[in-house]
C-alpha atoms as a PDB file:
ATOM      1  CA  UNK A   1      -6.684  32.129   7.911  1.00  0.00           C
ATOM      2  CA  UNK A   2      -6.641  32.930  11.967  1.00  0.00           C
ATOM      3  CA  UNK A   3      -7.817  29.781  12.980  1.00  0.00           C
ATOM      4  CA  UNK A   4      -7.635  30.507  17.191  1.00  0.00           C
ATOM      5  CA  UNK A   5      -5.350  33.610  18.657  1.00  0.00           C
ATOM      6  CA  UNK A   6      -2.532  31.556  18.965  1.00  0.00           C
ATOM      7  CA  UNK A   7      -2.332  29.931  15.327  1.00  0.00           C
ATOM      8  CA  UNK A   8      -2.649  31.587  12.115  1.00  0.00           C
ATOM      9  CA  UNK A   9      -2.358  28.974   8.525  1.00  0.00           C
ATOM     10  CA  UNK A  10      -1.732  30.848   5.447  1.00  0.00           C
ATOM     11  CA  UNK A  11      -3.589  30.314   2.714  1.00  0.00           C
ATOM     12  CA  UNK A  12      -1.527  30.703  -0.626  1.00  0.00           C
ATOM     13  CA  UNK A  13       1.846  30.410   1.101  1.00  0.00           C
ATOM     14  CA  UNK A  14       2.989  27.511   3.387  1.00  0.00           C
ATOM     15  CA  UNK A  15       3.095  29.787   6.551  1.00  0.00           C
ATOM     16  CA  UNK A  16       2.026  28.403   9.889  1.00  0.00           C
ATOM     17  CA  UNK A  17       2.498  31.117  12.739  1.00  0.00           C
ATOM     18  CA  UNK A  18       1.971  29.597  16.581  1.00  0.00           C
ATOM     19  CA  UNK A  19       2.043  32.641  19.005  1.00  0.00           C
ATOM     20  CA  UNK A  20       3.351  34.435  16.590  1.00  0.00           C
ATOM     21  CA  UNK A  21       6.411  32.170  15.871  1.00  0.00           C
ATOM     22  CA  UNK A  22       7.163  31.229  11.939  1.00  0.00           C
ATOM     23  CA  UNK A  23       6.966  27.449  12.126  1.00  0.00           C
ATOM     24  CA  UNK A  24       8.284  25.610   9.086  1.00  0.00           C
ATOM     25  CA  UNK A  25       6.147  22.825   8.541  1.00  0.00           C
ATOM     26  CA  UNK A  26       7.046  20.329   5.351  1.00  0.00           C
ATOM     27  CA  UNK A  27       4.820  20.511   1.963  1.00  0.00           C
ATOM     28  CA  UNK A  28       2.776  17.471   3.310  1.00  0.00           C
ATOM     29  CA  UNK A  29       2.114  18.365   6.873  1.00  0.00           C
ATOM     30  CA  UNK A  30       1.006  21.756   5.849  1.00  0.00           C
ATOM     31  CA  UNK A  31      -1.140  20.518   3.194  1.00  0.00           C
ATOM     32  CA  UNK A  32      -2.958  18.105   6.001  1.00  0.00           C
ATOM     33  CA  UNK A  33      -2.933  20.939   8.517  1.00  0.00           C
ATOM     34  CA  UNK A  34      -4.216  23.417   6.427  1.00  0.00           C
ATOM     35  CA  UNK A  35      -6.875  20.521   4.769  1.00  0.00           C
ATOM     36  CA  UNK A  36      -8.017  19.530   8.684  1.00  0.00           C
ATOM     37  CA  UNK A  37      -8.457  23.475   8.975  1.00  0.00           C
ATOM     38  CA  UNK A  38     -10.234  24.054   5.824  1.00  0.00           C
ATOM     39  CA  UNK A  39     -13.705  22.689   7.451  1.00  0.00           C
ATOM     40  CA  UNK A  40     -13.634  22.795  11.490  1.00  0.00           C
ATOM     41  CA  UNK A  41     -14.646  19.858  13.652  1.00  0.00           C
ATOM     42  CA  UNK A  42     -15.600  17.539  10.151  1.00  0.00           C
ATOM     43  CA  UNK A  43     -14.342  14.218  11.076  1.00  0.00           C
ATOM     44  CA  UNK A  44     -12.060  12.846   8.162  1.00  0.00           C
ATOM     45  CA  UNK A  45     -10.581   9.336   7.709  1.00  0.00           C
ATOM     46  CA  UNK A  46      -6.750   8.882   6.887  1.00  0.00           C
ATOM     47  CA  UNK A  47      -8.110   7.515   2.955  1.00  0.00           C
ATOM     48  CA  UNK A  48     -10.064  10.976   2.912  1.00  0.00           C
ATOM     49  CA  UNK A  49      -6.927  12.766   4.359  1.00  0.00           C
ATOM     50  CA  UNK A  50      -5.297  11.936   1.754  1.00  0.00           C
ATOM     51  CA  UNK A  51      -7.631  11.933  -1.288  1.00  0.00           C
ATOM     52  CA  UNK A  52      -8.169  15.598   0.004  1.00  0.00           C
ATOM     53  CA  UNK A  53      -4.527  16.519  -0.097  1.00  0.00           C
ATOM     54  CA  UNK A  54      -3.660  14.549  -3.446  1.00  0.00           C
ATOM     55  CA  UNK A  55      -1.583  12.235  -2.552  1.00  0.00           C
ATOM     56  CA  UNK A  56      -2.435   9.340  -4.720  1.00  0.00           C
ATOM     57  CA  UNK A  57       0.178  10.854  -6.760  1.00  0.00           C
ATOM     58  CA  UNK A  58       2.963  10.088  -4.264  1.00  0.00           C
ATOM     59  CA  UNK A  59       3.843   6.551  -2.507  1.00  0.00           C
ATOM     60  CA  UNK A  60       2.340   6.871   0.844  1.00  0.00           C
ATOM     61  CA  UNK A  61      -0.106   4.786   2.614  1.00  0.00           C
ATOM     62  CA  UNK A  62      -2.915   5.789   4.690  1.00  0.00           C
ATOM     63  CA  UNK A  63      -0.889   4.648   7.393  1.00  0.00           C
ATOM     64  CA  UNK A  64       1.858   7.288   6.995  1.00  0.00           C
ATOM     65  CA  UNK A  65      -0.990  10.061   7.871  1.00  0.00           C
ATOM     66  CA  UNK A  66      -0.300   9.076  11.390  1.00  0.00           C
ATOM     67  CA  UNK A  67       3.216   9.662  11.390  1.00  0.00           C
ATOM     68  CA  UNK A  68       2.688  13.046   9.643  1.00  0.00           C
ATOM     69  CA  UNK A  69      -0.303  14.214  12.419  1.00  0.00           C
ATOM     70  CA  UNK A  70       2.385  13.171  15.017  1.00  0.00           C
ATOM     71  CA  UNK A  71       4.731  15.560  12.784  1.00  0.00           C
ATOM     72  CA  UNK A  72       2.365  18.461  12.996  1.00  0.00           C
ATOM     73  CA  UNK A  73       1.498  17.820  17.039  1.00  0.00           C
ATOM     74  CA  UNK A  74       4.882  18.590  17.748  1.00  0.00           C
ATOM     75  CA  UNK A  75       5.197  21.754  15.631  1.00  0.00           C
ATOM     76  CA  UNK A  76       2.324  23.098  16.509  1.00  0.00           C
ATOM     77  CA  UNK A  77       3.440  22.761  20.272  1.00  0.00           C
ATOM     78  CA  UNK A  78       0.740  23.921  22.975  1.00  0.00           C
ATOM     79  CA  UNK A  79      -1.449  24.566  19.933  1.00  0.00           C
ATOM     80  CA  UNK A  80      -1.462  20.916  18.934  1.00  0.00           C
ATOM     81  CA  UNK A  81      -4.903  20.568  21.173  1.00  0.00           C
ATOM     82  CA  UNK A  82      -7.042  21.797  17.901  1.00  0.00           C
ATOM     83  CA  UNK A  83      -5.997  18.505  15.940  1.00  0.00           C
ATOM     84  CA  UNK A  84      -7.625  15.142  17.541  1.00  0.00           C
ATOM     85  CA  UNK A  85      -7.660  11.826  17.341  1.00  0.00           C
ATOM     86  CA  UNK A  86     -11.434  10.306  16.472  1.00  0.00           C
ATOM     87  CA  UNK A  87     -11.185   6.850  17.711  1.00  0.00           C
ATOM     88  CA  UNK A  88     -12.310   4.562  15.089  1.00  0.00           C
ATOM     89  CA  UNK A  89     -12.956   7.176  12.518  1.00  0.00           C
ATOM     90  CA  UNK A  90      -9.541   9.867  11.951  1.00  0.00           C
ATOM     91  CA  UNK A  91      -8.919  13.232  12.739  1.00  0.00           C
ATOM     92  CA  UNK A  92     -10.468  16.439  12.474  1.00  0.00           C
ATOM     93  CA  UNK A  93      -9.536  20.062  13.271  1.00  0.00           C
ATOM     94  CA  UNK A  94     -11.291  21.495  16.413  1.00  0.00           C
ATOM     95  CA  UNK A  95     -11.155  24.904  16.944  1.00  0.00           C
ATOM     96  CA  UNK A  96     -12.690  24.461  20.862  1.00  0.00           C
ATOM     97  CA  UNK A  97     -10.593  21.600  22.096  1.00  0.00           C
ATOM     98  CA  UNK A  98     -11.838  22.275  25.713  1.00  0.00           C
ATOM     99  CA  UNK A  99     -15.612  22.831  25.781  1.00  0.00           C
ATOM    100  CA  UNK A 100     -16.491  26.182  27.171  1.00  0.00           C
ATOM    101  CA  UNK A 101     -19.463  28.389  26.902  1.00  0.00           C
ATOM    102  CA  UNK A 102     -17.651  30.609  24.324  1.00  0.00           C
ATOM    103  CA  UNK A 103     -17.379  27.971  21.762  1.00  0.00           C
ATOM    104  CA  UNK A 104     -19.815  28.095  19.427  1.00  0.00           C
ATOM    105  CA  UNK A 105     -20.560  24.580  19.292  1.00  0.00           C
ATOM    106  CA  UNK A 106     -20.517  21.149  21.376  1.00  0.00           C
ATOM    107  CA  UNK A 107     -18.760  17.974  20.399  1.00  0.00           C
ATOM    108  CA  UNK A 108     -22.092  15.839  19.370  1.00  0.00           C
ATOM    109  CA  UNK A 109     -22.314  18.851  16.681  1.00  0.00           C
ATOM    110  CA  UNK A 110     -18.362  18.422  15.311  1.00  0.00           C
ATOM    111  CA  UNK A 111     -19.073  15.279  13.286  1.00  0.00           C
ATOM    112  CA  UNK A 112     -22.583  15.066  12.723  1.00  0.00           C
ATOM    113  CA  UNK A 113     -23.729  13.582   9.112  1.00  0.00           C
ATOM    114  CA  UNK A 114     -20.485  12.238   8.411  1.00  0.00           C
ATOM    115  CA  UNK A 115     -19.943   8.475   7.177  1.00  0.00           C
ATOM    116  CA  UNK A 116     -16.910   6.941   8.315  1.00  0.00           C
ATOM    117  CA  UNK A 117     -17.402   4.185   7.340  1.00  0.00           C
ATOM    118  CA  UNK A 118     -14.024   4.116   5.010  1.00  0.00           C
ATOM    119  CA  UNK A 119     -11.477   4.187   7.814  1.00  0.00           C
END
């Protein structure tokens, strides 16, 4: 899935390109990256993070989410931009991180109808 120009998440295999640069990513950052990805500028909470990703079947907190965002940030390099921080609520995948008249939609749209209320 060609997510921007710059970074490409495969779908089946755990293959995250960033300018066209193989970046190894480990089994649980991909699987958040590639969750985040799976429905752009949807606000999720670190509890739905990892409920969406399966984790309850591993020892991690929602806490630990944090730690593994920071993980894919770093990775991701100049392409770290499409994953944010939503104060109060989590993180979510925008594929517009600056606002510009190409993007096809405007930040009040990104997390419309969702309840965060689980945080």
């Amino acid at each position: 899935m060609e997510l921007v120009p710059h970074l490409v998440v495969g779908q089946d295999y755990h293959d995250v390109c960033v300018d066209g640069r193989r970046v190894d990513f480990s089994r649980t950052e991909f699987l958040i990256l590639r969750f985040l990805a799976s429905t752009p500028g949807q606000v999720f909470t670190r509890v739905q993070i990892l409920d969406g990703i399966h984790a309850q079947r591993y020892a991690i907190t929602p806490r630990a989410i944090d730690g593994q965002i920071m993980g894919i940030r770093k990775k991701l390099a100049r392409a770290a931009a499409f994953i944010e921080t939503v104060r109060g609520a989590g993180y979510r995948f925008n594929p517009c991180p600056t606002i510009s008249p190409s993007c096809p939609r405007q930040p009040d749209d990104l997390s419309a109808g969702r309840n965060l209320s689980d945080s």
